[in-house]
N, C-alpha and C. Protein backbone atom coordinates (compact mmCIF):
# COMPACT_ATOMS: atom_id res chain seq x y z
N UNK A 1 0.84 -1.18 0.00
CA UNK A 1 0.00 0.00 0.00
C UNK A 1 0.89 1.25 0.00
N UNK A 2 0.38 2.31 -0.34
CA UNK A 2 1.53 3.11 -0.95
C UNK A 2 0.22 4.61 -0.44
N UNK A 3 0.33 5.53 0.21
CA UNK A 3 0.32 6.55 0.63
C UNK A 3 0.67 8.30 0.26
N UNK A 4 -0.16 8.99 0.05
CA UNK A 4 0.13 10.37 -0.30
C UNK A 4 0.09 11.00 0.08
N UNK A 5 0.74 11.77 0.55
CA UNK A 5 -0.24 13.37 1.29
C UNK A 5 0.13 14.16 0.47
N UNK A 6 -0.04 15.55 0.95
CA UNK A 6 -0.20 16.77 0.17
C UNK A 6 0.82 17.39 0.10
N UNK A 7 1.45 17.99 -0.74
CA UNK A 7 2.69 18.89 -1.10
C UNK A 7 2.15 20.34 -1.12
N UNK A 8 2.62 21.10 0.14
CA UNK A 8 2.32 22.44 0.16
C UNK A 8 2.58 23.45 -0.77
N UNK A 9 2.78 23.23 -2.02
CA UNK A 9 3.09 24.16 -2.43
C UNK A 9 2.35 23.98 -3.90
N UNK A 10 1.86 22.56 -3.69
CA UNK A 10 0.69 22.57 -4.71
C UNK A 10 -1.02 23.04 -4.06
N UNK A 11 -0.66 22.76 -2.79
CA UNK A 11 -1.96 23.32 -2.39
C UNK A 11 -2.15 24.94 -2.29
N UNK A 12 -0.80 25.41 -2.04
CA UNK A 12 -0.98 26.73 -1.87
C UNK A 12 -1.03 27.41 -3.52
N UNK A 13 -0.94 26.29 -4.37
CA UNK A 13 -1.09 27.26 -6.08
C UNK A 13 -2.93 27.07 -6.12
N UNK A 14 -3.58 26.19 -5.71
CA UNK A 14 -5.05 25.85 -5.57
C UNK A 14 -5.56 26.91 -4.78
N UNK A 15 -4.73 27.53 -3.54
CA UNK A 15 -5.49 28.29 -2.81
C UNK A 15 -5.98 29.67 -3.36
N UNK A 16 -4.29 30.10 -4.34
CA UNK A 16 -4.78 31.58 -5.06
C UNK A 16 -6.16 31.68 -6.04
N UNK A 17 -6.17 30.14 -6.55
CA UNK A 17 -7.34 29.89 -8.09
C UNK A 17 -8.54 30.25 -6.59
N UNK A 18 -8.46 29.55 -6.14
CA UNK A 18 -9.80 29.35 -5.01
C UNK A 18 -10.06 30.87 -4.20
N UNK A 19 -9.37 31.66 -3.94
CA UNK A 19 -9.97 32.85 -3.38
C UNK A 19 -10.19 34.04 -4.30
N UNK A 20 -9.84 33.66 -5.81
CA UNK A 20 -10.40 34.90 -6.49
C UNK A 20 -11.74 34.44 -6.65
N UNK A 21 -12.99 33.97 -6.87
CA UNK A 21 -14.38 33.46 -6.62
C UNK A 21 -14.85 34.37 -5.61
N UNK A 22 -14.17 34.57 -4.26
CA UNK A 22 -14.85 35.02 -3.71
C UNK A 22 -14.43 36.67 -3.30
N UNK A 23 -13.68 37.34 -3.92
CA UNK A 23 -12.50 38.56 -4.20
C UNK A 23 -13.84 39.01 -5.64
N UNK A 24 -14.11 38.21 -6.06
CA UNK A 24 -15.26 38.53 -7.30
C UNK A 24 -16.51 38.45 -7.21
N UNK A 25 -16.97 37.88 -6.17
CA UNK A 25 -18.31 38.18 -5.32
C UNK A 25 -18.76 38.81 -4.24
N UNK A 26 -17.05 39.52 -3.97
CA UNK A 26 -17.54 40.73 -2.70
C UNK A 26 -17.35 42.10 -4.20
N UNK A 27 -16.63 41.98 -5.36
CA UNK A 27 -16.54 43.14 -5.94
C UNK A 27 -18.19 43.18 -6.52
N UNK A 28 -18.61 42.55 -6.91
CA UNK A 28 -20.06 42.01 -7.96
C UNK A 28 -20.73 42.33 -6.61
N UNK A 29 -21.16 42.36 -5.45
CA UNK A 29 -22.04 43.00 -4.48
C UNK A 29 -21.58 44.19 -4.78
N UNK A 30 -20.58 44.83 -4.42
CA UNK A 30 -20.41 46.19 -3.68
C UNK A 30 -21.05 46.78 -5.25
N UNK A 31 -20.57 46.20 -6.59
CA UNK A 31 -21.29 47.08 -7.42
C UNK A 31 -22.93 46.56 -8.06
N UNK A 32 -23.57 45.77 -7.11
CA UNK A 32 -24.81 45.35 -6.95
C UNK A 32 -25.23 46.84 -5.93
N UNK A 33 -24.86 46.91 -4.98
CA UNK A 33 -24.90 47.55 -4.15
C UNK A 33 -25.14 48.72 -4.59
N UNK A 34 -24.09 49.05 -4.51
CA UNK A 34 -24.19 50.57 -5.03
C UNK A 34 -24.53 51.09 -6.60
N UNK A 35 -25.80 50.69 -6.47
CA UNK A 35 -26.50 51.09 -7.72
C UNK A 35 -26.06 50.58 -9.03
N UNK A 36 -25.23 49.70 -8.98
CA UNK A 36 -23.95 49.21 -10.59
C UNK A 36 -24.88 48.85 -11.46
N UNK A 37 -24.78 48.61 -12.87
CA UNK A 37 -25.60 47.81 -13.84
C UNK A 37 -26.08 46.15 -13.10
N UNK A 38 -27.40 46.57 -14.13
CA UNK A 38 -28.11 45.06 -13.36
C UNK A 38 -26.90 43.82 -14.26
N UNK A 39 -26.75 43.93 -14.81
CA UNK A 39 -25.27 42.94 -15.49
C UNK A 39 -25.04 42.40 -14.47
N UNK A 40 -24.50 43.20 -13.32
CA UNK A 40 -23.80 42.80 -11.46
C UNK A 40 -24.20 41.66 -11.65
N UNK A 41 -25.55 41.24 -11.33
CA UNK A 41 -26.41 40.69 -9.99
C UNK A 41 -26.04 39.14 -10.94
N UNK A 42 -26.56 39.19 -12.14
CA UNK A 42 -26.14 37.60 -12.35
C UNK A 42 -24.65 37.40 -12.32
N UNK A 43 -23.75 38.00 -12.47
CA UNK A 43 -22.24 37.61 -11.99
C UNK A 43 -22.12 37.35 -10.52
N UNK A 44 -22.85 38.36 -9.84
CA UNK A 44 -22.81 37.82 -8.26
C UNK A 44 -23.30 36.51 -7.82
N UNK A 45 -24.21 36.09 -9.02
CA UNK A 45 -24.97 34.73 -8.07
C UNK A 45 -24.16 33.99 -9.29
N UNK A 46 -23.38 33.87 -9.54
CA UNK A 46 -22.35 33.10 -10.32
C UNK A 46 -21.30 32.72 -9.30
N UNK A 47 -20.91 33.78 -9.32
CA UNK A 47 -19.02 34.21 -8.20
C UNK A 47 -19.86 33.77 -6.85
N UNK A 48 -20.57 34.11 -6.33
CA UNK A 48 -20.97 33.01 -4.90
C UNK A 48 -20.99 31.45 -5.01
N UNK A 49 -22.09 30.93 -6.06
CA UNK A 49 -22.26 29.90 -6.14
C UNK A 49 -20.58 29.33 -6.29
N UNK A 50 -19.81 29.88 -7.35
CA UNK A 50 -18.90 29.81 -7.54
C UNK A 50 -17.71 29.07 -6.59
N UNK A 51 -17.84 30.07 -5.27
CA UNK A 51 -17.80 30.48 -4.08
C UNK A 51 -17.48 29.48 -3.52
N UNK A 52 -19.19 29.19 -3.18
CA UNK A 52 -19.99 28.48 -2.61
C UNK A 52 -19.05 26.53 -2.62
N UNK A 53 -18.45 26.47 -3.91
CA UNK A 53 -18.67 25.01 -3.97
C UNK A 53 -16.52 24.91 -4.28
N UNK A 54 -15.90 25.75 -4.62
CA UNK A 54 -14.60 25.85 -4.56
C UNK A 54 -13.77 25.97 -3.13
N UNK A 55 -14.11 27.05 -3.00
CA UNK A 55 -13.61 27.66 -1.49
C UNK A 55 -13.45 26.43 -0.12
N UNK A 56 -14.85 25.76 0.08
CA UNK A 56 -14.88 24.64 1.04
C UNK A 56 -13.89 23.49 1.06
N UNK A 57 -13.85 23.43 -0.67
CA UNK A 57 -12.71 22.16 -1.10
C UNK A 57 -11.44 22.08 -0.39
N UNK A 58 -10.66 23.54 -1.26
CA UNK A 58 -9.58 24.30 -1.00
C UNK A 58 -9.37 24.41 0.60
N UNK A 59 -10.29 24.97 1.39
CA UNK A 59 -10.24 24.83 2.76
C UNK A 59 -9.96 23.21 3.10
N UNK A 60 -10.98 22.79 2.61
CA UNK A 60 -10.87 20.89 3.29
C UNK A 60 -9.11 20.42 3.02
N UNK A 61 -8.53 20.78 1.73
CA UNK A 61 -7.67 20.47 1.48
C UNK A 61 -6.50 21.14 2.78
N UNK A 62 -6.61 22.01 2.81
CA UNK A 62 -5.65 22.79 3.64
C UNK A 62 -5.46 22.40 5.18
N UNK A 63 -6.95 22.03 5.62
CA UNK A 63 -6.84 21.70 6.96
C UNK A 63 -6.58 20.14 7.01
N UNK A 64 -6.79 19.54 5.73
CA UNK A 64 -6.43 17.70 5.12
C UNK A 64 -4.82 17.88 5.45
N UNK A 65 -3.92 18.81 4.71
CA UNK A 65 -3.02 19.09 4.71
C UNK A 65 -1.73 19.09 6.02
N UNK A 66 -2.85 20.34 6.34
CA UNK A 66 -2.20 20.01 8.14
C UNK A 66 -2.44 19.20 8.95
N UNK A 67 -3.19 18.48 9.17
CA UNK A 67 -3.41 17.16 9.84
C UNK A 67 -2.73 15.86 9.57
N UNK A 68 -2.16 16.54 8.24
CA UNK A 68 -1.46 15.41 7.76
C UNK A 68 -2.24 14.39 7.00
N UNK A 69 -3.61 14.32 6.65
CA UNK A 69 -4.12 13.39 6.12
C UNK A 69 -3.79 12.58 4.81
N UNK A 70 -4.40 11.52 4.41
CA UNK A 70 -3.27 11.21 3.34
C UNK A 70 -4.36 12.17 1.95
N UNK A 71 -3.88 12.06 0.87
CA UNK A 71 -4.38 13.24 -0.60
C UNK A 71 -5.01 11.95 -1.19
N UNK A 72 -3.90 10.39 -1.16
CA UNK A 72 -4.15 9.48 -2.40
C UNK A 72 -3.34 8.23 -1.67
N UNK A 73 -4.46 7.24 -2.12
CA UNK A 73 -3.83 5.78 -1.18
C UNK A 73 -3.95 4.49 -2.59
N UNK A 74 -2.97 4.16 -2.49
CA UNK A 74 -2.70 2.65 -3.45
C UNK A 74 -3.06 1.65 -2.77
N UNK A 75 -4.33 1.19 -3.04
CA UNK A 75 -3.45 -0.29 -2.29
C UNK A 75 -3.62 -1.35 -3.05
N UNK A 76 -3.89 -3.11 -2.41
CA UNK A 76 -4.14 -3.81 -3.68
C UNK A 76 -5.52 -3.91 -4.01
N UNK A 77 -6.72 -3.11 -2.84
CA UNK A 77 -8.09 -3.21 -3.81
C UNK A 77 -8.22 -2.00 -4.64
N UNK A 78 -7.55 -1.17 -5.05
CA UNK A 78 -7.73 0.06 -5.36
C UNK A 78 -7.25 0.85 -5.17
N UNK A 79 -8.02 2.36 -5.56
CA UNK A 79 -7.29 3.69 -5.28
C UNK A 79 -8.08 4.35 -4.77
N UNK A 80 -7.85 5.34 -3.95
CA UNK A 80 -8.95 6.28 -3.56
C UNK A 80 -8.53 7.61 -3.26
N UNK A 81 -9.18 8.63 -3.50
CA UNK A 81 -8.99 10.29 -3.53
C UNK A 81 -9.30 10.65 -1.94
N UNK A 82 -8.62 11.01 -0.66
CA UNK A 82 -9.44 10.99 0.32
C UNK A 82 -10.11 12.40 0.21
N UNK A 83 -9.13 13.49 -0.32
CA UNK A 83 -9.99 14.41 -0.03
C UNK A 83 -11.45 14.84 -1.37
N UNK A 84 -11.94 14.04 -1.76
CA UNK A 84 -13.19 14.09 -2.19
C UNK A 84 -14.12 12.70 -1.62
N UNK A 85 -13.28 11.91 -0.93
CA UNK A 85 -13.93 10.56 -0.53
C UNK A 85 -14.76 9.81 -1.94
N UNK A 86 -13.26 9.41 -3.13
CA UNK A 86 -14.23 8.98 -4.14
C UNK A 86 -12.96 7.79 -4.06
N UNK A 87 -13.40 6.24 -4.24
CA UNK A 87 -12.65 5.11 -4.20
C UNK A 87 -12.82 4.69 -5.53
N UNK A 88 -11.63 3.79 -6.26
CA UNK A 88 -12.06 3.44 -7.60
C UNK A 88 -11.36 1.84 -7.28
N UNK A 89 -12.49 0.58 -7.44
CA UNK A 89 -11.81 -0.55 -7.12
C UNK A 89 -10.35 -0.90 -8.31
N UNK A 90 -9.36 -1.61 -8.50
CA UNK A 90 -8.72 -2.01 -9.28
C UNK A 90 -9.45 -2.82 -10.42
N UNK A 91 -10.72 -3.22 -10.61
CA UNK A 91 -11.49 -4.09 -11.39
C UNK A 91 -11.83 -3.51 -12.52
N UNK A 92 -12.52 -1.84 -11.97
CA UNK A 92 -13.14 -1.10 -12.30
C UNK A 92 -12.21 0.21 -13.21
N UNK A 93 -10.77 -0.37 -12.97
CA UNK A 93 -9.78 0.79 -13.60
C UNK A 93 -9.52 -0.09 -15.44
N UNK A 94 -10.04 1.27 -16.01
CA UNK A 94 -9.49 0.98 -17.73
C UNK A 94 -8.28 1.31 -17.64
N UNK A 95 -7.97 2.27 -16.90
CA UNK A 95 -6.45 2.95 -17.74
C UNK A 95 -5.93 3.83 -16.23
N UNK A 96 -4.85 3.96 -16.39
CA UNK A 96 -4.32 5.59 -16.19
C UNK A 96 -3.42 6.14 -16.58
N UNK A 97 -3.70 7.27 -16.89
CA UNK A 97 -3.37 8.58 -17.88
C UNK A 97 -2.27 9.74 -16.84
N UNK A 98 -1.73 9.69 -17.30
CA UNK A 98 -0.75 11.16 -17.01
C UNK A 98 -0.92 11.96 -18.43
N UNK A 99 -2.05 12.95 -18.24
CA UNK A 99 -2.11 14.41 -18.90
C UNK A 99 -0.73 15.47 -18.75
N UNK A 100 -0.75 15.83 -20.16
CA UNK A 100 0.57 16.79 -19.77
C UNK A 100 -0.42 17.84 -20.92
N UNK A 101 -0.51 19.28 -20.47
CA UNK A 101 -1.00 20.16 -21.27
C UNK A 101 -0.42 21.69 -21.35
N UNK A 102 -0.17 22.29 -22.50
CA UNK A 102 0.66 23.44 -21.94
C UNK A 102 0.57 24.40 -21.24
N UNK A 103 1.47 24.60 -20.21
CA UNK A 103 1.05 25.53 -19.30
C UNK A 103 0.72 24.85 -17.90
N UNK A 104 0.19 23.71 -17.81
CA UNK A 104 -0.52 23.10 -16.77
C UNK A 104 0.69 21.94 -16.35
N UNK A 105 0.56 21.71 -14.66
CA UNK A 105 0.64 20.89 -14.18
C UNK A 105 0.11 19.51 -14.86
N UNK A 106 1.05 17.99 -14.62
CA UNK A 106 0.77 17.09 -15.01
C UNK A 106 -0.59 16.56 -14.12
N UNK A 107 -1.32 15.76 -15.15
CA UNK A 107 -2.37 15.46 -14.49
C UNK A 107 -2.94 13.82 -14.34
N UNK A 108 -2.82 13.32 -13.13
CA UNK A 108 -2.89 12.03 -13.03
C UNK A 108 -4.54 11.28 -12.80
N UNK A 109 -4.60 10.45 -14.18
CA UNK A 109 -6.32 10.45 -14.18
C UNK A 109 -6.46 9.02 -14.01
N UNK A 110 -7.35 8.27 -13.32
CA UNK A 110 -7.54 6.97 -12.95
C UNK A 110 -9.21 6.73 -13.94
N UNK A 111 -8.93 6.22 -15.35
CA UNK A 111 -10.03 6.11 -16.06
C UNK A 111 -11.03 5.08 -15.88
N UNK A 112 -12.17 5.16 -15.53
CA UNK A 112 -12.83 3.58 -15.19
C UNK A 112 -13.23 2.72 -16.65
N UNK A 113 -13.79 1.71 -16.30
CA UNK A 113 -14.59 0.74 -17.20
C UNK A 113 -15.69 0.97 -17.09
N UNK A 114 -16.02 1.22 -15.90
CA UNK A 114 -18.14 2.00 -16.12
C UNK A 114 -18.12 3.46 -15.14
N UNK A 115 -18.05 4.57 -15.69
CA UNK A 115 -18.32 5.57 -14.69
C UNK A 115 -19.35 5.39 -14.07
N UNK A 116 -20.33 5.08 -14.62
CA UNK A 116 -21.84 4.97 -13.95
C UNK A 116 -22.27 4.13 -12.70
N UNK A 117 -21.30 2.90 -12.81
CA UNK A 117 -20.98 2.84 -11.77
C UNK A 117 -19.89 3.40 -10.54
N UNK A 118 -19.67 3.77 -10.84
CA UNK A 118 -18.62 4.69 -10.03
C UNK A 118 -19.23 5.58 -9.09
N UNK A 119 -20.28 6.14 -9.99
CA UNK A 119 -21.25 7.15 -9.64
C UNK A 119 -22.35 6.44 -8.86
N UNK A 120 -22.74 5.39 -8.81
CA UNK A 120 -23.20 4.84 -8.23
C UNK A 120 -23.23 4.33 -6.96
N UNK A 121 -21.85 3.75 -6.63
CA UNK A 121 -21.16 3.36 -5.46
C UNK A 121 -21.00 4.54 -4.49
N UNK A 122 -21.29 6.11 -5.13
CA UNK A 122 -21.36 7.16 -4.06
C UNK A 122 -22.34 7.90 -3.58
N UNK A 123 -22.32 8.52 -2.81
CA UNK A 123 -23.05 9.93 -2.56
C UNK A 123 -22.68 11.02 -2.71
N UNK A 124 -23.58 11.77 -2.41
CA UNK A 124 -23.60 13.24 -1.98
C UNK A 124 -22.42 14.00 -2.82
N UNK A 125 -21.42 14.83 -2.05
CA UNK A 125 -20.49 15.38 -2.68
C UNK A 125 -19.56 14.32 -3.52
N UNK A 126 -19.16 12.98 -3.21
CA UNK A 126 -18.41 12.41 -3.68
C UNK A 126 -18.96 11.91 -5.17
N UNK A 127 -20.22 12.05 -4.69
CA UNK A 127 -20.43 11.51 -6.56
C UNK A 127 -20.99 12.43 -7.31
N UNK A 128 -20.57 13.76 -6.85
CA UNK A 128 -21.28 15.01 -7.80
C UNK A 128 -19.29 15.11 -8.54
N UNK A 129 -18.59 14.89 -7.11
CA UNK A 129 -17.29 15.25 -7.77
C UNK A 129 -16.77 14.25 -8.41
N UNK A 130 -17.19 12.39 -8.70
CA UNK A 130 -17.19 11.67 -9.84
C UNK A 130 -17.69 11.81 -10.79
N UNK A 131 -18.94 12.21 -10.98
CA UNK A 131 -19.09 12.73 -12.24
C UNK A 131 -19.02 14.06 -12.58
N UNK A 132 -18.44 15.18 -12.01
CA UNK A 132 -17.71 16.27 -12.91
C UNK A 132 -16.42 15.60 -13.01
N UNK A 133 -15.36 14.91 -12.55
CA UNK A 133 -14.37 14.61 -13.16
C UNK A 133 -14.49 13.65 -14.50
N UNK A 134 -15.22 12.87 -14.42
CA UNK A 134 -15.33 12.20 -15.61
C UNK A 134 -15.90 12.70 -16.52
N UNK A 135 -16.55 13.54 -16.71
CA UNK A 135 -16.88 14.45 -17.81
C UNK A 135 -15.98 15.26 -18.52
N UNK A 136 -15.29 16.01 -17.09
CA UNK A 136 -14.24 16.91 -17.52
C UNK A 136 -12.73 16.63 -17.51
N UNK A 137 -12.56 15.16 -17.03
CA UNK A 137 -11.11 14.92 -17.18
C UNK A 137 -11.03 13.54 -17.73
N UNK A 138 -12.15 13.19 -17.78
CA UNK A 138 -11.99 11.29 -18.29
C UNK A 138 -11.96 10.28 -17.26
N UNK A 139 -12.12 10.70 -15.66
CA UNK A 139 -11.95 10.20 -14.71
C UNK A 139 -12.33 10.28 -13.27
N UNK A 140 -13.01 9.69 -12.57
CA UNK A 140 -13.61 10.44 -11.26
C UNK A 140 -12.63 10.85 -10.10
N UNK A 141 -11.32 9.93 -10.45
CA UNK A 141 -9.89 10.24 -9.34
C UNK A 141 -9.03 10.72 -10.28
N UNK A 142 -8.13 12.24 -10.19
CA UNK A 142 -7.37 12.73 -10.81
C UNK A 142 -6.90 13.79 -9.78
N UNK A 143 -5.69 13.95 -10.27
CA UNK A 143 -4.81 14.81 -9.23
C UNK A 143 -3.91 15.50 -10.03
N UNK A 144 -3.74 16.45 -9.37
CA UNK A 144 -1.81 17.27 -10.00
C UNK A 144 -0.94 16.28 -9.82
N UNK A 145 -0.30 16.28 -10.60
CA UNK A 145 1.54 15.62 -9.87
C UNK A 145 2.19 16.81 -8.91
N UNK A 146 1.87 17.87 -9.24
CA UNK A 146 2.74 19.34 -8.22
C UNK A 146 1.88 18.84 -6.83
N UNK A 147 0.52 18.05 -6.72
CA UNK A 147 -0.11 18.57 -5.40
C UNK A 147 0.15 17.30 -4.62
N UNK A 148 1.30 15.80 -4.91
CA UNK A 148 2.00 14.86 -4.39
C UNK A 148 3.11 15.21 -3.81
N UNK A 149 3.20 14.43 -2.57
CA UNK A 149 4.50 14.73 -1.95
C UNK A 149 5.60 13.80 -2.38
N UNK A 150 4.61 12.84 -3.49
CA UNK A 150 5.89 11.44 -3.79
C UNK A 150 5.79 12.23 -5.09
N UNK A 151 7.09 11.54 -6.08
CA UNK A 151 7.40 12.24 -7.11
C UNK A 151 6.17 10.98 -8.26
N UNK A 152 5.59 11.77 -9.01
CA UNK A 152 5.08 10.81 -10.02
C UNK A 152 5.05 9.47 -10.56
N UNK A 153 6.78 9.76 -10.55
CA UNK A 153 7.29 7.84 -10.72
C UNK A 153 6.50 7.15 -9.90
N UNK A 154 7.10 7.40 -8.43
CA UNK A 154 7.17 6.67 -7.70
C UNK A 154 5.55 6.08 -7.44
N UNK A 155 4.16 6.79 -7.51
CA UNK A 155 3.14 6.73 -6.95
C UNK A 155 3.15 5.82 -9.25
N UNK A 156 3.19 5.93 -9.98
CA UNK A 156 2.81 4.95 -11.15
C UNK A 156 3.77 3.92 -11.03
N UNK A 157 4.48 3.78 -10.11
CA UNK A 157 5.13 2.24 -9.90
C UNK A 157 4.13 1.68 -9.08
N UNK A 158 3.91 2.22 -7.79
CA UNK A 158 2.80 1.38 -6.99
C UNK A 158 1.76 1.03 -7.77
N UNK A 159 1.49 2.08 -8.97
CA UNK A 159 -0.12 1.50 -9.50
C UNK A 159 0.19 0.29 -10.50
N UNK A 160 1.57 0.46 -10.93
CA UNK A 160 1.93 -0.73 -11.84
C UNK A 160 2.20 -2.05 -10.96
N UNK A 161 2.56 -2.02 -9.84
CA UNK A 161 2.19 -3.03 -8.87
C UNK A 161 1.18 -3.91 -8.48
N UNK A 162 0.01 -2.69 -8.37
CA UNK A 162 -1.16 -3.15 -8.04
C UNK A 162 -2.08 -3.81 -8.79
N UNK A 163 -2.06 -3.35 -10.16
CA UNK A 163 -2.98 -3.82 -11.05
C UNK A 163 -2.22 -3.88 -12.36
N UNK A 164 -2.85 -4.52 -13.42
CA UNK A 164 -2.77 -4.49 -14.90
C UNK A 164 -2.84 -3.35 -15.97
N UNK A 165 -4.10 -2.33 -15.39
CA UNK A 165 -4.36 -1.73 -16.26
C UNK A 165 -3.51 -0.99 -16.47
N UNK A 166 -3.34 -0.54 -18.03
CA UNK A 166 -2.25 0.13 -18.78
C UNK A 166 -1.60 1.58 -18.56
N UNK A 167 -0.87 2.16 -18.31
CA UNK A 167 -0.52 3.54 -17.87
C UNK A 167 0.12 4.28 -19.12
N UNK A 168 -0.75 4.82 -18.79
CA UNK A 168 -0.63 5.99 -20.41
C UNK A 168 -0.37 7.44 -20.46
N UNK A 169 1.04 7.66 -21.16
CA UNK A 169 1.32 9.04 -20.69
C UNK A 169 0.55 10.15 -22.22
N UNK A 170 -0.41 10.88 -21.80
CA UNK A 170 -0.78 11.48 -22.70
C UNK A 170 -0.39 13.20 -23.16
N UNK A 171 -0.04 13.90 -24.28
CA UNK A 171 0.28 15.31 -24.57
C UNK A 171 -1.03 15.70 -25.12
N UNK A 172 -1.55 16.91 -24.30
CA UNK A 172 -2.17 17.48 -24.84
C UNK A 172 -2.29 19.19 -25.65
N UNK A 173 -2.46 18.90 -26.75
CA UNK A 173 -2.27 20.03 -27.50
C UNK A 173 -2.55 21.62 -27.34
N UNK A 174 -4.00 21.11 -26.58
CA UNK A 174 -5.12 22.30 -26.22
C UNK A 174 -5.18 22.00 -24.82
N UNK A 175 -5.71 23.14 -24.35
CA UNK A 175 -6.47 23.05 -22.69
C UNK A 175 -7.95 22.21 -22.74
N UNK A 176 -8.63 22.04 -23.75
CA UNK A 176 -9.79 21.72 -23.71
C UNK A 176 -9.98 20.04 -23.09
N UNK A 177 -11.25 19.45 -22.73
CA UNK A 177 -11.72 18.22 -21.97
C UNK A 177 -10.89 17.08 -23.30
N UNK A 178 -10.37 15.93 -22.51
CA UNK A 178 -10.19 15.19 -23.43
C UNK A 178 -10.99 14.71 -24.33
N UNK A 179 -10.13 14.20 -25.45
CA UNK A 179 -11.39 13.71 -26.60
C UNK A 179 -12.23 14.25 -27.52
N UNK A 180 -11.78 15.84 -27.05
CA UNK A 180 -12.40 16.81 -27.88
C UNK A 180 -11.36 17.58 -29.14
């Protein structure tokens, strides 16, 4: 079994993305507020909601962080994301992908054989955040390589340990969702 925690200095590049949301929903009030174009008001209930569902993560991560909790666990039934609480059995893994895109951090995607089940096996937040990752990354468990405290290798040797499925290093041309 093979263990991750968090590398501070990938969490602290997540923290800057995560507090402009809400740096843009106190500016979108004050010019709600003070009389601004009605334009404001739907950016404000954007940049909250926005807010609303980033900010908590980023926090969870940070205080995950200091506690030391683990980010990402190998073992031989699987893998699992702790800080979204989404598990992917080894049965259930097609692939995994190391995304490389320009500009961006590498991106480590654990692709299933049925998302739907994936999505299934969860609740609540964990399976709202399996299926936006698999929509938007090809995968319900995906991570930075910057936001590991083990170096890349080392965490796709354990997965080449654990299971069969194929590890695939992918370049991507564009920023856009894979496959597109």
């Amino acid at each position: 079994m093979l263990t991750v925690g968090y590398r501070w200095s990938g969490v602290a590049k997540a923290g800057i993305l995560a507090m402009l949301p809400p740096l843009a929903a106190g500016y979108a009030a004050y010019a709600v507020l003070d009389d601004g174009p009605l334009i404001s008001t739907p950016f404000l209930v954007a940049f909250v909601f926005v807010a609303l569902v980033f900010v908590p993560l980023f926090l969870r991560a940070v205080v995950r962080a200091l506690r030391g909790a683990p980010l990402l666990t190998i073992s031989e039934d699987g893998v699992t994301l702790h800080s979204a609480r989404v598990g992917l059995p080894w049965s259930n893994v097609a692939e995994v992908r190391v995304e490389r895109r320009p500009g961006r951090a590498e991106l480590l995607v654990f692709v299933p054989v049925d998302a739907g089940q994936v999505e299934t096996a969860h609740r609540g937040t964990a399976r709202w955040f399996a299926r936006s990752g698999s929509s938007r990354v090809g995968g319900p468990i995906f991570v930075r390589a910057d936001q590991l405290t083990l170096p890349l290798e080392e965490v796709l040797a354990a997965v080449r340990r654990s299971t069969s499925a194929p590890v695939r290093h992918r370049e991507l041309l564009r920023n856009g969702p894979p496959g597109h």
